[in-house]
Protein backbone atom coordinates (compact mmCIF):
# COMPACT_ATOMS: atom_id res chain seq x y z
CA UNK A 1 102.25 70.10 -2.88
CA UNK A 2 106.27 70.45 -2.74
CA UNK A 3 108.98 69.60 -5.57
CA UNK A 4 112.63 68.43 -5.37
CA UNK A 5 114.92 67.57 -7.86
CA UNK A 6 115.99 63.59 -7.55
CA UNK A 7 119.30 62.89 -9.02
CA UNK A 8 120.34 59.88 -10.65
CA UNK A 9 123.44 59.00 -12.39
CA UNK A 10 122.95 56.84 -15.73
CA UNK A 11 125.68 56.05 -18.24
CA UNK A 12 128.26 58.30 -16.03
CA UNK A 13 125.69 61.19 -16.59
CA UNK A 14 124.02 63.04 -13.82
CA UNK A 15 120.15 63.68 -14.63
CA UNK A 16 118.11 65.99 -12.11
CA UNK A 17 114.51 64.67 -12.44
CA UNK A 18 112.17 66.51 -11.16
CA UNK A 19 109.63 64.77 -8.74
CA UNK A 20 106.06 65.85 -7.53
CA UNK A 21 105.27 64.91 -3.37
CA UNK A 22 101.04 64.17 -3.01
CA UNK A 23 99.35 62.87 -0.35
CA UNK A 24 97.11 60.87 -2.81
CA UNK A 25 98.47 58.87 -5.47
CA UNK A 26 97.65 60.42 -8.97
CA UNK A 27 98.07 59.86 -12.35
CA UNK A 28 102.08 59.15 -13.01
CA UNK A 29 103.16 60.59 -16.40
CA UNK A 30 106.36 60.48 -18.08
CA UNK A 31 107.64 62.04 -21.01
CA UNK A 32 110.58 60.26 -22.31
CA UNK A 33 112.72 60.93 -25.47
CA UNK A 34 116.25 62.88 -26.43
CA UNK A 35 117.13 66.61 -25.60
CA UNK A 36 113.51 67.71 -26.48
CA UNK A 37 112.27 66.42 -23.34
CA UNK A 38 114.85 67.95 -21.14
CA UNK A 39 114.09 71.32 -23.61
CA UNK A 40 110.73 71.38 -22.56
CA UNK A 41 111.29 70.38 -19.15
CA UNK A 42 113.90 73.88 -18.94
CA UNK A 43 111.14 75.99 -20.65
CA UNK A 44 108.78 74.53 -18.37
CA UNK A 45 111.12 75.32 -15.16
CA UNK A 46 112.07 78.40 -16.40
CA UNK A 47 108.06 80.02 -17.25
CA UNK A 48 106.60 80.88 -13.86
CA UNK A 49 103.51 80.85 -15.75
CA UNK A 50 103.75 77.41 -16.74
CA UNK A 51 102.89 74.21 -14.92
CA UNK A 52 105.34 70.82 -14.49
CA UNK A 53 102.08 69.05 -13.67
CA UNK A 54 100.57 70.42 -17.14
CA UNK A 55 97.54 71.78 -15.68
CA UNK A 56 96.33 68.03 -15.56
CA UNK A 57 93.46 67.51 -12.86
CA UNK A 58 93.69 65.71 -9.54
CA UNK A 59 97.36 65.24 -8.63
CA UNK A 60 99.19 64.06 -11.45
CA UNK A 61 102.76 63.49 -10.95
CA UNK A 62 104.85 64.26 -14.10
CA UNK A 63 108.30 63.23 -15.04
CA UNK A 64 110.54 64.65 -18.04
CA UNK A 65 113.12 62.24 -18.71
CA UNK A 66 115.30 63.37 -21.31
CA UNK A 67 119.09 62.25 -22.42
CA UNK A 68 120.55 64.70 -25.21
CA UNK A 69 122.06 63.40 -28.52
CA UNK A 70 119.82 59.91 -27.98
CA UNK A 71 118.98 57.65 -30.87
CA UNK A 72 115.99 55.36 -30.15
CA UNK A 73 118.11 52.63 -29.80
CA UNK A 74 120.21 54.44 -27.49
CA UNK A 75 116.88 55.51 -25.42
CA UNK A 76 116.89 51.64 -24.51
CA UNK A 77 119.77 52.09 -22.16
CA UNK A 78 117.74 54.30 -19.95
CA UNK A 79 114.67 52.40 -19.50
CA UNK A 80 115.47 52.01 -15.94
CA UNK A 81 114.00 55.77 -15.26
CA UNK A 82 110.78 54.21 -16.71
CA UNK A 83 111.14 51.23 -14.71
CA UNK A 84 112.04 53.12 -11.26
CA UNK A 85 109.10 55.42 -12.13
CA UNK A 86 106.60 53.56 -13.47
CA UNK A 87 104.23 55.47 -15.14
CA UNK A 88 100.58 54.66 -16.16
CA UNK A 89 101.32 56.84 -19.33
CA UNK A 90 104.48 57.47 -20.91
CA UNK A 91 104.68 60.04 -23.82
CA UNK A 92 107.52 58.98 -26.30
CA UNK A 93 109.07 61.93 -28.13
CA UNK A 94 110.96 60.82 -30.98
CA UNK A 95 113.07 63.43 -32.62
CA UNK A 96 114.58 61.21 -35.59
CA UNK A 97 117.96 62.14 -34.63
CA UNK A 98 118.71 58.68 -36.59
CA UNK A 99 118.30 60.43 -39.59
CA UNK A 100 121.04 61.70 -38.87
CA UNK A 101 123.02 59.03 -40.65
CA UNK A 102 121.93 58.28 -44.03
CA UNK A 103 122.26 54.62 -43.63
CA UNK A 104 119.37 54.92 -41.26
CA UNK A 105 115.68 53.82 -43.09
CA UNK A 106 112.52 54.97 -42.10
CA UNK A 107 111.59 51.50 -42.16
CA UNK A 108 114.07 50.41 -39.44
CA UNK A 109 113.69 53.56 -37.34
CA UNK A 110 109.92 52.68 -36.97
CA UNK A 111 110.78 48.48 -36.23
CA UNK A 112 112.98 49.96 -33.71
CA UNK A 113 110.34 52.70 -32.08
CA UNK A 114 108.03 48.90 -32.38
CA UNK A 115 110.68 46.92 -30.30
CA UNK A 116 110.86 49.95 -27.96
CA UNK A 117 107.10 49.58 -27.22
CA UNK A 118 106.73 46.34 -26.66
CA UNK A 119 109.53 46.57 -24.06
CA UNK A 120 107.63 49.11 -22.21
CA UNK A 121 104.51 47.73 -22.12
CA UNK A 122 105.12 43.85 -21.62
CA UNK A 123 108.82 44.18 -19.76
CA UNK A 124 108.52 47.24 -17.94
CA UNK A 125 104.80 47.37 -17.69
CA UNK A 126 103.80 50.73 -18.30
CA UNK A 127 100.39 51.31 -18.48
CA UNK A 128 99.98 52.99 -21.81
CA UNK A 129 102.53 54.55 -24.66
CA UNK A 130 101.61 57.93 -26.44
CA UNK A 131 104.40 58.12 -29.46
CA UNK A 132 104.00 61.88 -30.46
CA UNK A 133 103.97 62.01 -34.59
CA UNK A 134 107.42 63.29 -35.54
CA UNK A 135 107.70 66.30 -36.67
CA UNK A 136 109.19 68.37 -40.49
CA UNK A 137 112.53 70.07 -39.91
CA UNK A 138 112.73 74.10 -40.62
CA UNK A 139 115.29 75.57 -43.21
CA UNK A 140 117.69 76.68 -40.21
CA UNK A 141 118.96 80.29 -39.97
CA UNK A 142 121.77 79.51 -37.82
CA UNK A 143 124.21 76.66 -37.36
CA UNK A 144 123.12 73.29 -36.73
CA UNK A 145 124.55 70.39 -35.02
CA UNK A 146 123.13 67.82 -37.61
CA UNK A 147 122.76 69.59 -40.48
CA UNK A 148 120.38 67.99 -43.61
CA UNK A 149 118.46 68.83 -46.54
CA UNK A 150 115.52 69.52 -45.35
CA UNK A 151 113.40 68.22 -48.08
CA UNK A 152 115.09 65.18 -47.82
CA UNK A 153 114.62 64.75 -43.93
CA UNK A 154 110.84 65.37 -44.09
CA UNK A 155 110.35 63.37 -47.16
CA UNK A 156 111.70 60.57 -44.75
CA UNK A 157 109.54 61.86 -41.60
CA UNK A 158 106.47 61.54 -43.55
CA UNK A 159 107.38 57.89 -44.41
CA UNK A 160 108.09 57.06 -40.78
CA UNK A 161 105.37 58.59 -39.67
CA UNK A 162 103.06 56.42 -42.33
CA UNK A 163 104.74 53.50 -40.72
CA UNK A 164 104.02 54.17 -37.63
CA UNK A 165 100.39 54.28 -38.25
CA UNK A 166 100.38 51.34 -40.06
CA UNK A 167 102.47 49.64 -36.78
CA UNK A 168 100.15 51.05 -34.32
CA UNK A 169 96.83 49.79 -35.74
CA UNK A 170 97.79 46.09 -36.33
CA UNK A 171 98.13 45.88 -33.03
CA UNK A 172 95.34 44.55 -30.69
CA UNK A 173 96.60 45.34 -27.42
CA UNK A 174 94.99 49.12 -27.73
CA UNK A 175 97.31 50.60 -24.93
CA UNK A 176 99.67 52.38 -28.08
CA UNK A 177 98.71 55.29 -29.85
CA UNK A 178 99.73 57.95 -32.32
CA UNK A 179 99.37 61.51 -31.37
CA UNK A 180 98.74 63.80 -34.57
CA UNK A 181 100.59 67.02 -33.67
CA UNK A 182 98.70 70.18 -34.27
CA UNK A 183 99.93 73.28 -35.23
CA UNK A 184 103.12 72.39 -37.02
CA UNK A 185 102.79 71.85 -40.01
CA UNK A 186 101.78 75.22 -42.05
CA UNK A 187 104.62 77.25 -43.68
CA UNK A 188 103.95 79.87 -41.00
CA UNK A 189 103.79 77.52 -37.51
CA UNK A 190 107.01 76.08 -38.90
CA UNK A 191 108.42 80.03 -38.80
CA UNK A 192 106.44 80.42 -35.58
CA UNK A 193 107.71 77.52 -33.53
CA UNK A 194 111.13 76.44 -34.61
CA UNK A 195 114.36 77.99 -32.98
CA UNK A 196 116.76 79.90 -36.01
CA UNK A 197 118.61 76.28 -35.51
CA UNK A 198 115.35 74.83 -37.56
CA UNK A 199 115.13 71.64 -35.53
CA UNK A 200 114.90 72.63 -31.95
CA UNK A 201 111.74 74.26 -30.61
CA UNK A 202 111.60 78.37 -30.03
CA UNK A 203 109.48 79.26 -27.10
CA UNK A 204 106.28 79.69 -28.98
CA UNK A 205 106.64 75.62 -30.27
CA UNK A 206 107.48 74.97 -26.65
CA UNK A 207 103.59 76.37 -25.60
CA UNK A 208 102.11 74.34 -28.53
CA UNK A 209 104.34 71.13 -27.45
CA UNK A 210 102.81 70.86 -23.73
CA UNK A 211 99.37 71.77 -25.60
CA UNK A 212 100.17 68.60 -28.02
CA UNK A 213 101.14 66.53 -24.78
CA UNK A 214 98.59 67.79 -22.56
CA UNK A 215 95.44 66.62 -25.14
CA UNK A 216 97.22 63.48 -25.49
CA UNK A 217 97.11 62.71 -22.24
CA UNK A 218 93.70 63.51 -22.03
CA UNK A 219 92.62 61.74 -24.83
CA UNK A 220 94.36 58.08 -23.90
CA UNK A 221 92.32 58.68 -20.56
CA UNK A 222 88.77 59.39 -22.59
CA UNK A 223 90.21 56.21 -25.19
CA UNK A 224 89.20 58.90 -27.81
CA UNK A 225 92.90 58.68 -29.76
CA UNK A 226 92.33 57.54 -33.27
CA UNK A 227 95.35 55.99 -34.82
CA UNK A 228 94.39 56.72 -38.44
């Protein structure tokens, strides 16, 4: 099975997409969120040892789609990827760059991750939405771009991510789910698998991302995701 890279222009930005050429029609995936998609996507590209498929079976066709410096709200202005791609699954990786501004609640950063779902599933019509739990912030050991206190920021992660649970299981529709991320959340993983920046991913958080994505794939196709 061959690659190329598709390029599309969105917002006067080029994006180079990569895109998987079967025979027979597999599973479409799409992971779609700010720089950390496009992150992964590099480490992915860059790690002969890795797969852009993630080592899921039959032939699954996977798409990173990932704009840098992108708010959720802002993530709305490139919904026609999703739409030109349409994916039975699409994993949403929300960074919280919102919290970024102060202004910004947990509260409204989860109505608009709702609003953003509801778009996908009933405008769009993708299939099903994995939102991966967002993860703590790292005391950084270099410069950041969006510096915080820490404490502060994950304080407010933990209340989004309470929200987000509480969103997901009111609703009846059972194609939206919560992914628990594993292996983040000790002291020592948060040494392990942040970059010295303490909010982007070092190679060894890279591995256990596509792990994270990977099972949460698999479990939306086995319905065995539990959102509490």
């Amino acid at each position: 099975m061959a690659w190329y890279t598709q390029t599309k222009e969105f917002g006067n930005k080029e994006h180079s997409l990569p895109v998987k050429m079967a025979v027979v029609k597999g599973l479409k995936v799409q992971l779609f969120g700010p720089s950390f998609v496009k992150r992964l996507k590099d480490y992915i590209q860059n790690d002969s040892s890795q797969r852009h498929d993630l080592n899921l079976q039959g032939n699954a066709l996977v798409q990173y789609s990932g704009f840098p410096g992108a708010t959720v709200k802002e993530l709305r202005r490139h919904l026609e990827v999703v739409s030109d791609f349409s994916p039975d699954i699409l994993v949403l990786i929300i960074w919280t760059i919102d919290f970024s501004n102060s202004d910004v609640t947990p509260e409204s950063v989860a109505r608009d991750i709702e609003n953003l779902i509801d778009t996908l599933l009933f405008v769009i019509g993708v299939g099903k939405v994995i939102v991966l739990q967002v993860l703590h912030r790292q005391v950084p050991l270099s410069h950041t771009r969006y510096p915080v206190d820490v404490d502060w920021f994950n304080a407010r992660v933990d209340d989004l991510n309470s929200h987000l649970i509480e969103m997901l299981n009111r609703t009846g529709h059972g194609r939206s789910y919560l992914w628990r991320m594993k292996g983040f959340w000790s002291p020592a993983s948060k040494q392990q698998n942040f970059a010295d920046d303490g909010c982007h991913l070092s190679s060894a958080g890279q591995l256990r991302l596509i792990t994270n994505v990977r099972a949460a794939v698999v479990a939306a196709l086995k319905g065995s995701i539990c959102h509490s």
